[in-house]
Protein backbone atom coordinates (compact mmCIF):
# COMPACT_ATOMS: atom_id res chain seq x y z
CA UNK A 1 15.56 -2.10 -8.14
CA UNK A 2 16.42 1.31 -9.03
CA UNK A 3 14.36 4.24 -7.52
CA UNK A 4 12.57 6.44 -9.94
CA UNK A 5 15.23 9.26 -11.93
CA UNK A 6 13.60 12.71 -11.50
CA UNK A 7 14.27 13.34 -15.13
CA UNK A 8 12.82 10.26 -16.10
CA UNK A 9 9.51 11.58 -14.44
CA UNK A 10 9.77 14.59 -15.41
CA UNK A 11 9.89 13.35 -19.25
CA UNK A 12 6.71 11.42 -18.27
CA UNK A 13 4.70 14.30 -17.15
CA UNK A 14 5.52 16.32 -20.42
CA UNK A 15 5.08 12.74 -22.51
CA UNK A 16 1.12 12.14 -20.76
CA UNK A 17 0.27 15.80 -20.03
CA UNK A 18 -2.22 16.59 -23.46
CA UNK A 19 -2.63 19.84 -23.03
CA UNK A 20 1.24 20.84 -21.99
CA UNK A 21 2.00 22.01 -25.58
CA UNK A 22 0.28 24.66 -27.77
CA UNK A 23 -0.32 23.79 -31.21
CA UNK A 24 2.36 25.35 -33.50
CA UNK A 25 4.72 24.64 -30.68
CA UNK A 26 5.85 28.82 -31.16
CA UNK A 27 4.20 29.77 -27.90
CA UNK A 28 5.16 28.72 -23.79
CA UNK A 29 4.06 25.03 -22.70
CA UNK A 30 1.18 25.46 -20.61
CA UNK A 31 2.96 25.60 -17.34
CA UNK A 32 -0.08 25.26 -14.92
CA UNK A 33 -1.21 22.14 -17.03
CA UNK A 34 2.12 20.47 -16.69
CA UNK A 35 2.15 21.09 -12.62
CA UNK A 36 -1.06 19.66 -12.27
CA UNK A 37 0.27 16.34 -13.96
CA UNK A 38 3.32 16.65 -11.66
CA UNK A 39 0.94 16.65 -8.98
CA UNK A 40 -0.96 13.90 -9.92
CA UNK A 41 1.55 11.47 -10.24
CA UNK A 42 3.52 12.61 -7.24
CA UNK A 43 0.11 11.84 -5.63
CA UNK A 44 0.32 8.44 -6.88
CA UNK A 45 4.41 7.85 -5.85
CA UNK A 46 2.98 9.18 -2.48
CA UNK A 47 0.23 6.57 -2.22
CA UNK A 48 2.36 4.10 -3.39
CA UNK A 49 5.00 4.70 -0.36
CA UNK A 50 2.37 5.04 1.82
CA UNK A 51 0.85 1.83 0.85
CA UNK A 52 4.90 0.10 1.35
CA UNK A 53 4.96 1.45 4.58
CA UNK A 54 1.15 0.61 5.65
CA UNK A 55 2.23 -2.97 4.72
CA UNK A 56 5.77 -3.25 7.19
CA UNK A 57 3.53 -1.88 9.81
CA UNK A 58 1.68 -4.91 9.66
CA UNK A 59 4.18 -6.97 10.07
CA UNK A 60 5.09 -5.55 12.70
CA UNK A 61 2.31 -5.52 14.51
CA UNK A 62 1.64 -9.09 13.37
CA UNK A 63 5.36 -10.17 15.11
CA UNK A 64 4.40 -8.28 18.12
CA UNK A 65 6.72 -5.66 17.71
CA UNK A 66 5.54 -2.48 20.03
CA UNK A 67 4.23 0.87 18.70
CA UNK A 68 7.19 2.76 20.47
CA UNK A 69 9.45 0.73 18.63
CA UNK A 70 7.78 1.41 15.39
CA UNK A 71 7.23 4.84 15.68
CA UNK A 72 11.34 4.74 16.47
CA UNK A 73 11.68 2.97 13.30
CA UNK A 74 9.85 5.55 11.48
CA UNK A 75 11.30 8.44 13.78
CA UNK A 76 7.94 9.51 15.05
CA UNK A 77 6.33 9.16 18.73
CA UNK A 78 4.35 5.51 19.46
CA UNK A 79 1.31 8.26 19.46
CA UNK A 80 2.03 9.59 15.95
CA UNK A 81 2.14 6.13 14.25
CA UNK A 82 -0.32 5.03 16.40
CA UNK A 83 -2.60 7.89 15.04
CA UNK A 84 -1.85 6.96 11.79
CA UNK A 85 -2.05 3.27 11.60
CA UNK A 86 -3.93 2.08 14.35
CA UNK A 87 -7.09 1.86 12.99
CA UNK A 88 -7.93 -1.70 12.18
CA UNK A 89 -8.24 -3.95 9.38
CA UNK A 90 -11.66 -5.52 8.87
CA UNK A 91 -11.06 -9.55 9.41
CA UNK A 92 -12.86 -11.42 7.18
CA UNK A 93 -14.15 -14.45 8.83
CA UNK A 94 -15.06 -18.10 7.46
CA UNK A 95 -19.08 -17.38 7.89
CA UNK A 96 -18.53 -14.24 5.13
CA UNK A 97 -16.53 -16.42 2.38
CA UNK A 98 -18.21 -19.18 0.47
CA UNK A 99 -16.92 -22.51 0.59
CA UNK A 100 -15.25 -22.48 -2.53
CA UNK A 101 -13.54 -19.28 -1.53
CA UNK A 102 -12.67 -20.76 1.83
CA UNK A 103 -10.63 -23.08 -0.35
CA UNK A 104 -8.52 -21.26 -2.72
CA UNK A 105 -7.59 -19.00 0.51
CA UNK A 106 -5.98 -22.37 1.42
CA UNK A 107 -4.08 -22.36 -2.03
CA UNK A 108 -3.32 -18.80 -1.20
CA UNK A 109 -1.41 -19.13 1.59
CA UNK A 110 0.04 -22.54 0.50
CA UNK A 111 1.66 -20.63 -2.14
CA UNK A 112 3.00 -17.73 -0.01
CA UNK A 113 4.47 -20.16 1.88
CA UNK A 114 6.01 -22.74 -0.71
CA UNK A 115 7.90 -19.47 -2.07
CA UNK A 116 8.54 -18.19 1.11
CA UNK A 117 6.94 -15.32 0.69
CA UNK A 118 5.86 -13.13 4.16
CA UNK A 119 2.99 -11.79 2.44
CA UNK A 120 -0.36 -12.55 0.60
CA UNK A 121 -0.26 -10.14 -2.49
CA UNK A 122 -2.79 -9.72 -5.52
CA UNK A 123 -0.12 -12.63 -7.47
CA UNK A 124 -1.01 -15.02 -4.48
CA UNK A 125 -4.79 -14.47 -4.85
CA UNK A 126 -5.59 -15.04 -8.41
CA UNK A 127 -3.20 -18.32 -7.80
CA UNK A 128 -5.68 -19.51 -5.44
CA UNK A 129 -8.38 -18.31 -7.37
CA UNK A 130 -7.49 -20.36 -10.69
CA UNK A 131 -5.86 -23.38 -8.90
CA UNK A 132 -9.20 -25.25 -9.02
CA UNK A 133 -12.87 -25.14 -10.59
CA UNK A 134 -15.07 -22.55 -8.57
CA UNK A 135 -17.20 -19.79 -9.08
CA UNK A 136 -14.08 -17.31 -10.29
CA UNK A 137 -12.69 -19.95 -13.02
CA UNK A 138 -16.28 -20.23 -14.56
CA UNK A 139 -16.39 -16.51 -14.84
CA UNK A 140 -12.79 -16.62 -16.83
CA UNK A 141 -14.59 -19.27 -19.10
CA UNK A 142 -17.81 -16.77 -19.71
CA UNK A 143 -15.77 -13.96 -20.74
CA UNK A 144 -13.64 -16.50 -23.30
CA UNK A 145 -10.36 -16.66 -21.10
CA UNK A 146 -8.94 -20.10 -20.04
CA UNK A 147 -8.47 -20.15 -16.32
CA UNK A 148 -5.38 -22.79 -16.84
CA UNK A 149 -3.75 -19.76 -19.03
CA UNK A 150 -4.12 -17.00 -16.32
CA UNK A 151 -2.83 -19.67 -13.44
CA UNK A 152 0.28 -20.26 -15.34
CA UNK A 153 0.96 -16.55 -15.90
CA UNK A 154 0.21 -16.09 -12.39
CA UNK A 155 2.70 -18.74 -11.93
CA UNK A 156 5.28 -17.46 -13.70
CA UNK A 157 5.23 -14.07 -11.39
CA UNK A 158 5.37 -15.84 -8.00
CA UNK A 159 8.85 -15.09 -6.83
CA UNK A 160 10.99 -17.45 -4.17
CA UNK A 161 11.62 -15.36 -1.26
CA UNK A 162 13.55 -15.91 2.19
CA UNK A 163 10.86 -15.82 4.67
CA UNK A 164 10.41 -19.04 7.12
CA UNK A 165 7.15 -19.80 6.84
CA UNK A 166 4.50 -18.58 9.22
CA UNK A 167 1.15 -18.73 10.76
CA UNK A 168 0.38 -15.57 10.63
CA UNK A 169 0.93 -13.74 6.91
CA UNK A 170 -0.20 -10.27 6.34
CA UNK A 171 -2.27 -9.27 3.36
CA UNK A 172 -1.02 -6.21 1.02
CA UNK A 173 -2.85 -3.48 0.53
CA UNK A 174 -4.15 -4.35 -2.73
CA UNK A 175 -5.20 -7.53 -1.37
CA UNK A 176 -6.66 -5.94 1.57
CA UNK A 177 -8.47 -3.46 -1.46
CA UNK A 178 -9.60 -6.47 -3.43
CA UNK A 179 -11.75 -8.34 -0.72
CA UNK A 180 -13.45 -5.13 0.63
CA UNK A 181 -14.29 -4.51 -3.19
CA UNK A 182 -15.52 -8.49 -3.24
CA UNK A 183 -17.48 -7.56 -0.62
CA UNK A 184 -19.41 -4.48 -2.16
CA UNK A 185 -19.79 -6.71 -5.44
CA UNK A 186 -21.09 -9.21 -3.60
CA UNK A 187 -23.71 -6.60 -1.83
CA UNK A 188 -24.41 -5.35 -5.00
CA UNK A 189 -25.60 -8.89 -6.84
CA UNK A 190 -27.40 -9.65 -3.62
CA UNK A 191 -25.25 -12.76 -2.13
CA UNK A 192 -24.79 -13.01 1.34
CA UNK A 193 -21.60 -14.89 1.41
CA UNK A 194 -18.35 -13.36 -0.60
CA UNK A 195 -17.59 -15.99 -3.60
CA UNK A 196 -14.47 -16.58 -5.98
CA UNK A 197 -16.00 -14.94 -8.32
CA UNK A 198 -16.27 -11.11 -6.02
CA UNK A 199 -12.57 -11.56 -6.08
CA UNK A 200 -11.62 -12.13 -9.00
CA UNK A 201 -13.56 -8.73 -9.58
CA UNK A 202 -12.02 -6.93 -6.58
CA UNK A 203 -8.61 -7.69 -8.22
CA UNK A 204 -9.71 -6.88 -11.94
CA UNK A 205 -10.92 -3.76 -10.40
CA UNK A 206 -7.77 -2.06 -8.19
CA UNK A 207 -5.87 -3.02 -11.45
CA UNK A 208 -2.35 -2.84 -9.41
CA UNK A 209 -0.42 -5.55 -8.32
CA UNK A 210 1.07 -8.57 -10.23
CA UNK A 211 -2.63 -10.31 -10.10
CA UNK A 212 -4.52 -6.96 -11.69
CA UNK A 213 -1.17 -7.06 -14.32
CA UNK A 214 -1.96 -10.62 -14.99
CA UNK A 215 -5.61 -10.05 -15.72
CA UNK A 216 -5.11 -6.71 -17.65
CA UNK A 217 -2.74 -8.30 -20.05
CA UNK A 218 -5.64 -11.01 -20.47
CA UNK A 219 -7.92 -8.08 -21.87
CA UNK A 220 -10.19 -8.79 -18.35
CA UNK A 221 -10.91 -5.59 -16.98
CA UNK A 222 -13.54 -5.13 -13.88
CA UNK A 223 -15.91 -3.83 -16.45
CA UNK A 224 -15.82 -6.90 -18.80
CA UNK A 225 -16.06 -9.36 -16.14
CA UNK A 226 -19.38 -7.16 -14.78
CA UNK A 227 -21.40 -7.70 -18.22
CA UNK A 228 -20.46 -11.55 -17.92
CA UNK A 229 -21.42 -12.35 -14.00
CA UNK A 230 -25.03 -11.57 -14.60
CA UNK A 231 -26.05 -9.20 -11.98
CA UNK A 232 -25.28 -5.58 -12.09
CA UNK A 233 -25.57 -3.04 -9.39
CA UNK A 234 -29.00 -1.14 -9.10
């Protein structure tokens, strides 16, 4: 894959920024508007490597590789990357997931494994999600979509990889992002147990990774599948 071309980005700042050119097009762009569009999306090329690097810290840690030998990796002190990533990830336990959601984790991870993948991203979730009837397929079917539809696109973006298969397999970021937003939907329509269907939200609403694509080219957007799954925040 080919890293970003600075003049490509460039051209994409001057393509989004609205307010970059004057009408009449006689008079200077509008320099300050054009830097704060650079700014923004080097923000998001920032978060974005962050997020990479968040991810192969994981794994890391996960293999039991040692914080010195990270932080050599990353040519900073064990205390540095320890400062940066040592704060932990919340672990989800059986007792917070419904049933239902209990399962399609299992067809998670069953896929990340069959395509030897050595991680659980957004592509692996909405697999799981849509590989049988639960609460996140009956959602797709109130807001008109056809859960068979959006597994075999799913499909059709899981990758073969060359892990070996493992115990252990770290979730991305976005996957990470997706079940604590699952969680706050689920607070917010009053269940005590995180269901299929919070997921399938949490995804919809990050919007990144192959799973968010997936669903955006569907026309499902967090907001859309809000109006159909009944309860709404207060």
């Amino acid at each position: 894959m080919a890293l970003p071309d600075l003049d490509d980005l460039i051209a994409e700042v001057d393509r989004t920024c609205e307010v970059a050119h004057r009408p009449g097009g006689h008079e200077q762009p509008d320099w300050l508007a054009l830097l704060t569009s650079a700014a923004g999306l080097a923000g998001q090329l920032q978060a974005l490597a962050d997020d990479l690097v968040e991810d192969y810290v994981e794994h890391c840690r996960l293999h039991g590789i040692s914080w010195t030998d990270i932080g050599s990796a990353l040519g900073v002190t064990r205390q540095a990357v320890q400062q940066r990533f040592h704060a932990p990830h919340k672990r989800y336990t059986p007792e917070m997931l419904t049933e239902d959601l209990q399962q399609a984790m299992t067809h998670m991870k069953q896929a990340a494994v069959q395509h030897r993948n050595n991680y659980i991203g957004t592509e692996h979730l909405l697999w799981g999600l849509t590989s049988e009837d639960n609460a996140a397929t009956a959602l797709l079917t109130a807001v008109g979509a056809d859960p068979e539809e959006i597994h075999r696109a799913v499909g059709d973006q899981l990758s073969m990889g060359a892990s070996q298969a493992a115990e252990r397999i770290a979730w991305t970021p976005y996957s990470r992002k997706a079940i604590a937003l699952a969680e706050e939907r689920a607070e917010e329509t009053g269940s005590e147990l995180i269901g299929c269907d919070h997921l399938l939200f949490g995804i919809a609403q990050i919007a990144r990774g192959v799973g968010g694509a997936v669903l955006a080219d569907a026309g499902l957007d967090a907001e859309r599948l809000r109006k159909s799954s009944g309860a709404t925040p207060a």
